[in-house]
N, C-alpha and C. Protein backbone atom coordinates (compact mmCIF):
# COMPACT_ATOMS: atom_id res chain seq x y z
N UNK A 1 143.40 70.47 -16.67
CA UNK A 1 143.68 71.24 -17.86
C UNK A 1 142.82 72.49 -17.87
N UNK A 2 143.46 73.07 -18.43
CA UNK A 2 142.43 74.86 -18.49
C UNK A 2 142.30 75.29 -19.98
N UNK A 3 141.30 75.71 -20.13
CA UNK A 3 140.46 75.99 -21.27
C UNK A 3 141.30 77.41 -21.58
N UNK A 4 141.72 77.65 -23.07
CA UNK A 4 142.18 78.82 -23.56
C UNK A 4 141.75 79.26 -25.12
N UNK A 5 141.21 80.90 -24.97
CA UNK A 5 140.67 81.31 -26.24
C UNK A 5 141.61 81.77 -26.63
N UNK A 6 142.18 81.60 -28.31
CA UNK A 6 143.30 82.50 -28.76
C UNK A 6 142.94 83.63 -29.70
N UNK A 7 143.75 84.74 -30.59
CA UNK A 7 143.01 84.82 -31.23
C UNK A 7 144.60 85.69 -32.23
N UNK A 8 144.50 84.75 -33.56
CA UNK A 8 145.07 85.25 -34.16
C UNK A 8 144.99 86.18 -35.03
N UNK A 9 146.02 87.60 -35.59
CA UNK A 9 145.24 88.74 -36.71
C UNK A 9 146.44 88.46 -37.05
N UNK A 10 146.34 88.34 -38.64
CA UNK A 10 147.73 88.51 -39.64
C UNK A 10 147.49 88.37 -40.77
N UNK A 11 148.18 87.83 -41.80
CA UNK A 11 148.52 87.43 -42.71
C UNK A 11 147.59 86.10 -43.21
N UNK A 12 146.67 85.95 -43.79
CA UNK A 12 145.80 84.86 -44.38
C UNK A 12 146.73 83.75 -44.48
N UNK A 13 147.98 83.48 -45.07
CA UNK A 13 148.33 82.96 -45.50
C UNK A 13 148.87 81.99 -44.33
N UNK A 14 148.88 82.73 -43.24
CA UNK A 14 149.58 82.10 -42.04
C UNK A 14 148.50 81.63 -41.24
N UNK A 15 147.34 81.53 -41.45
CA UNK A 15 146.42 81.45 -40.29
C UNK A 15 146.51 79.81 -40.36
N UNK A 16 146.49 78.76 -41.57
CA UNK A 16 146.68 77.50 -41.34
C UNK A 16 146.98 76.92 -40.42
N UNK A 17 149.02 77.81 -41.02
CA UNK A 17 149.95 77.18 -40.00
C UNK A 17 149.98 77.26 -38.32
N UNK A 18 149.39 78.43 -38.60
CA UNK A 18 149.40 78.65 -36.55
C UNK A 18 148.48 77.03 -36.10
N UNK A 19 147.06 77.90 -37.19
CA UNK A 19 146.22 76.26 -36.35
C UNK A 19 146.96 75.33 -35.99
N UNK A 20 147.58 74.68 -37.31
CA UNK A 20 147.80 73.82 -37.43
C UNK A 20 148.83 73.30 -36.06
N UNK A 21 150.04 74.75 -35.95
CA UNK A 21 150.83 74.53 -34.93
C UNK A 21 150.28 74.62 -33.68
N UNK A 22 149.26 74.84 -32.64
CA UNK A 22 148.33 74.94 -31.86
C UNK A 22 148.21 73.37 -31.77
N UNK A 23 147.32 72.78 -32.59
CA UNK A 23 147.25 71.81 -32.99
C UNK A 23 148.22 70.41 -32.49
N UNK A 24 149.22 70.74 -32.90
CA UNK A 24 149.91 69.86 -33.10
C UNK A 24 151.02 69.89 -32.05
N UNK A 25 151.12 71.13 -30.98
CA UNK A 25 151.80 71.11 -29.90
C UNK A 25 151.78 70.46 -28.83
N UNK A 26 152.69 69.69 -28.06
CA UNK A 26 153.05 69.06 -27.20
C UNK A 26 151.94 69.69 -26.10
N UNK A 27 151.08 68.38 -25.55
CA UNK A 27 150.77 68.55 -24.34
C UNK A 27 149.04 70.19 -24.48
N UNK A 28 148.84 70.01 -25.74
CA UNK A 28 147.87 71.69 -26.22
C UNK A 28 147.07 70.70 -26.76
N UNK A 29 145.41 70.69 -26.53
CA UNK A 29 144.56 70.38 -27.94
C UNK A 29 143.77 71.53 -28.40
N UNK A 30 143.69 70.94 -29.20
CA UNK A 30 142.83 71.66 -30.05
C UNK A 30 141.35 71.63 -30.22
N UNK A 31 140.79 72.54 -29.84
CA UNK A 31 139.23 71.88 -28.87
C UNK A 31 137.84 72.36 -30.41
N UNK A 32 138.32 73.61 -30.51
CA UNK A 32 137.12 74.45 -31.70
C UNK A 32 138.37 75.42 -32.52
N UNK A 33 137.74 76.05 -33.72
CA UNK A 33 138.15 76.74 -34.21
C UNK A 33 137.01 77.42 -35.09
N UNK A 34 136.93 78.88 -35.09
CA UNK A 34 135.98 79.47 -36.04
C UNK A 34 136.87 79.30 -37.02
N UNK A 35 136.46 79.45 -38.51
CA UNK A 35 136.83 79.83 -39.85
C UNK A 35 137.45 81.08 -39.47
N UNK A 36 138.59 81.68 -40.24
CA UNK A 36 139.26 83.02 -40.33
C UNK A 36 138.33 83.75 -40.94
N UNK A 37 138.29 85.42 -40.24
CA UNK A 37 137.35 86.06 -40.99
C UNK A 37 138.34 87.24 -41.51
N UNK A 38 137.86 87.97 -42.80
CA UNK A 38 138.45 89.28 -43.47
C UNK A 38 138.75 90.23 -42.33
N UNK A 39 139.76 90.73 -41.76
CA UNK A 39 139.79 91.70 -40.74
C UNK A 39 140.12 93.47 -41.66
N UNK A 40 140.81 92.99 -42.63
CA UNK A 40 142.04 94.02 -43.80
C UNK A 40 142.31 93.29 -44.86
N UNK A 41 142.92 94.52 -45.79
CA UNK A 41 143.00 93.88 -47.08
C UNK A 41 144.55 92.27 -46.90
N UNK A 42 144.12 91.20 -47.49
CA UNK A 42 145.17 90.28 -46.65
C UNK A 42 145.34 89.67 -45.97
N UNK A 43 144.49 90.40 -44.58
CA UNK A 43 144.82 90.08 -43.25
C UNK A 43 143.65 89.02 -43.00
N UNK A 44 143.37 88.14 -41.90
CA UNK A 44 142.46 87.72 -40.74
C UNK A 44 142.72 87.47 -39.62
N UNK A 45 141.17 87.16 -38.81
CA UNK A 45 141.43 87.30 -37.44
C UNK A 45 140.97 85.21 -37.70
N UNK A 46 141.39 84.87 -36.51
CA UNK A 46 141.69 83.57 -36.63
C UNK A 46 140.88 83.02 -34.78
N UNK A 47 140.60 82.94 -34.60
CA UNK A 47 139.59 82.08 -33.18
C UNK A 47 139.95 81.05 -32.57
N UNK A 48 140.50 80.39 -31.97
CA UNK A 48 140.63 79.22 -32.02
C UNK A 48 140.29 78.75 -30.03
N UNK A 49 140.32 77.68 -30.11
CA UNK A 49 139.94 77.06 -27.92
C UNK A 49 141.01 76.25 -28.34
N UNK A 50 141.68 76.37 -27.14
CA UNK A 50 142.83 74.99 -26.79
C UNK A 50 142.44 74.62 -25.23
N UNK A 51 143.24 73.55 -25.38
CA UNK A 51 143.46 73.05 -23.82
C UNK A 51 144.72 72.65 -23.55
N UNK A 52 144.82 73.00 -21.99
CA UNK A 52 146.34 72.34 -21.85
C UNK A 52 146.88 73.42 -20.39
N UNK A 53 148.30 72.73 -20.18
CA UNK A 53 149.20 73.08 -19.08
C UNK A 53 149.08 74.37 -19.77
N UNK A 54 149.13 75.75 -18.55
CA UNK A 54 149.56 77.27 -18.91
C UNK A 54 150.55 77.25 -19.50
N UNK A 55 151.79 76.02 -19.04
CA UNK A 55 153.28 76.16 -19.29
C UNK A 55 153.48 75.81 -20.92
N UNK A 56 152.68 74.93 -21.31
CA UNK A 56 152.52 74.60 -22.72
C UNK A 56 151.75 75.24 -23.79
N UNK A 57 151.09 75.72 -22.98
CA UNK A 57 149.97 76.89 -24.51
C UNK A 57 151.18 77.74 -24.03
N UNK A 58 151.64 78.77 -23.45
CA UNK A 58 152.30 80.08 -23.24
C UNK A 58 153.72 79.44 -23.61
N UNK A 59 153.96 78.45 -24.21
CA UNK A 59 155.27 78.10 -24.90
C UNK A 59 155.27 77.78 -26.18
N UNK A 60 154.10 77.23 -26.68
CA UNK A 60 153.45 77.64 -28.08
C UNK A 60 153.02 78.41 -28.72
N UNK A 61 152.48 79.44 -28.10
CA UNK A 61 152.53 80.80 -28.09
C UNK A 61 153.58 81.60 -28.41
N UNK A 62 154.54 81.50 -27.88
CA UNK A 62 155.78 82.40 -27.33
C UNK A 62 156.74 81.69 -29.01
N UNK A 63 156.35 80.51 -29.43
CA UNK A 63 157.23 80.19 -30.57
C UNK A 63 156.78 80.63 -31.75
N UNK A 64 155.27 80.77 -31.90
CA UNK A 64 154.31 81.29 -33.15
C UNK A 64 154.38 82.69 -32.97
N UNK A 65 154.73 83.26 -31.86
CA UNK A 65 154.99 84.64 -31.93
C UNK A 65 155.74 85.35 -32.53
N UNK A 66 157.37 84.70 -31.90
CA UNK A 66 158.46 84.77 -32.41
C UNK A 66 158.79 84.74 -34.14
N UNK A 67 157.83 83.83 -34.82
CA UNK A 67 157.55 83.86 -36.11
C UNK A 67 157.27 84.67 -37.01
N UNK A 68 155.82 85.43 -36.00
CA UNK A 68 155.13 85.87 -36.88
C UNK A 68 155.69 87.64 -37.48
N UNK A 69 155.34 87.70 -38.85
CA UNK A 69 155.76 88.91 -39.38
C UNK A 69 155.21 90.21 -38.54
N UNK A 70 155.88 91.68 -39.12
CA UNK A 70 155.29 93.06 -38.05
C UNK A 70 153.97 93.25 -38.14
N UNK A 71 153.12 93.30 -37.38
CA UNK A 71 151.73 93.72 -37.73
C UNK A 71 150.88 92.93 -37.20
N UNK A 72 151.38 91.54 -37.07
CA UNK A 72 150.01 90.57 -36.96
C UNK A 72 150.51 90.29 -34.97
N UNK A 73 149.68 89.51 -34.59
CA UNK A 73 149.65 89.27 -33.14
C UNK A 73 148.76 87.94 -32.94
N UNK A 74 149.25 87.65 -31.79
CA UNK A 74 148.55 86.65 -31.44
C UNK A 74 148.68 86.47 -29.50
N UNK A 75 147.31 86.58 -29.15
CA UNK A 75 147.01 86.89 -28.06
C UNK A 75 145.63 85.57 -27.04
N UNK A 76 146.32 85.22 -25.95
CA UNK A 76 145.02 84.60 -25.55
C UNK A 76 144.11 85.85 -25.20
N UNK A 77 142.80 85.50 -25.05
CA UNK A 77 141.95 86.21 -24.83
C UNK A 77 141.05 85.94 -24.22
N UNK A 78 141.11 85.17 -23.30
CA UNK A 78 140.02 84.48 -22.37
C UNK A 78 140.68 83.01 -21.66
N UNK A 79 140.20 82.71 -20.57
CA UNK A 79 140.40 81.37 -20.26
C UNK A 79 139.90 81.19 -18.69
């Protein structure tokens, strides 16, 4: 398994659900998570470590992406 940093910016309201979906994805754990911090008025940046198949974080990814409203992103950033 390979270690992956994510890092979500959006909408406060959504930072739960990503965790949560990270979380709760097939074959992904969920290793750490910082607290969301104020990035903009609204917005945060979100931290999180997973583990797992490339094929399974970059398909959990690719579905929370697809989700998310204009503006926000979500990017690995290390691994």
């Amino acid at each position: 398994m390979t270690t992956y940093r994510i890092r979500f910016e959006g909408p406060a309201s959504l930072a739960l659900g990503v965790a949560t979906t990270l979380a709760d994805a097939e074959g992904v754990e969920l290793t750490s998570s910082e607290p969301p911090s104020p990035i903009a008025d609204g917005a945060v940046g979100l931290d999180v470590t997973v583990e797992g198949a490339s094929i399974a974080v970059g398909g959990v990814i690719d579905r929370i992406r697809d989700g998310l409203p204009p503006g926000s992103t979500i990017v690995v950033t290390d691994r």
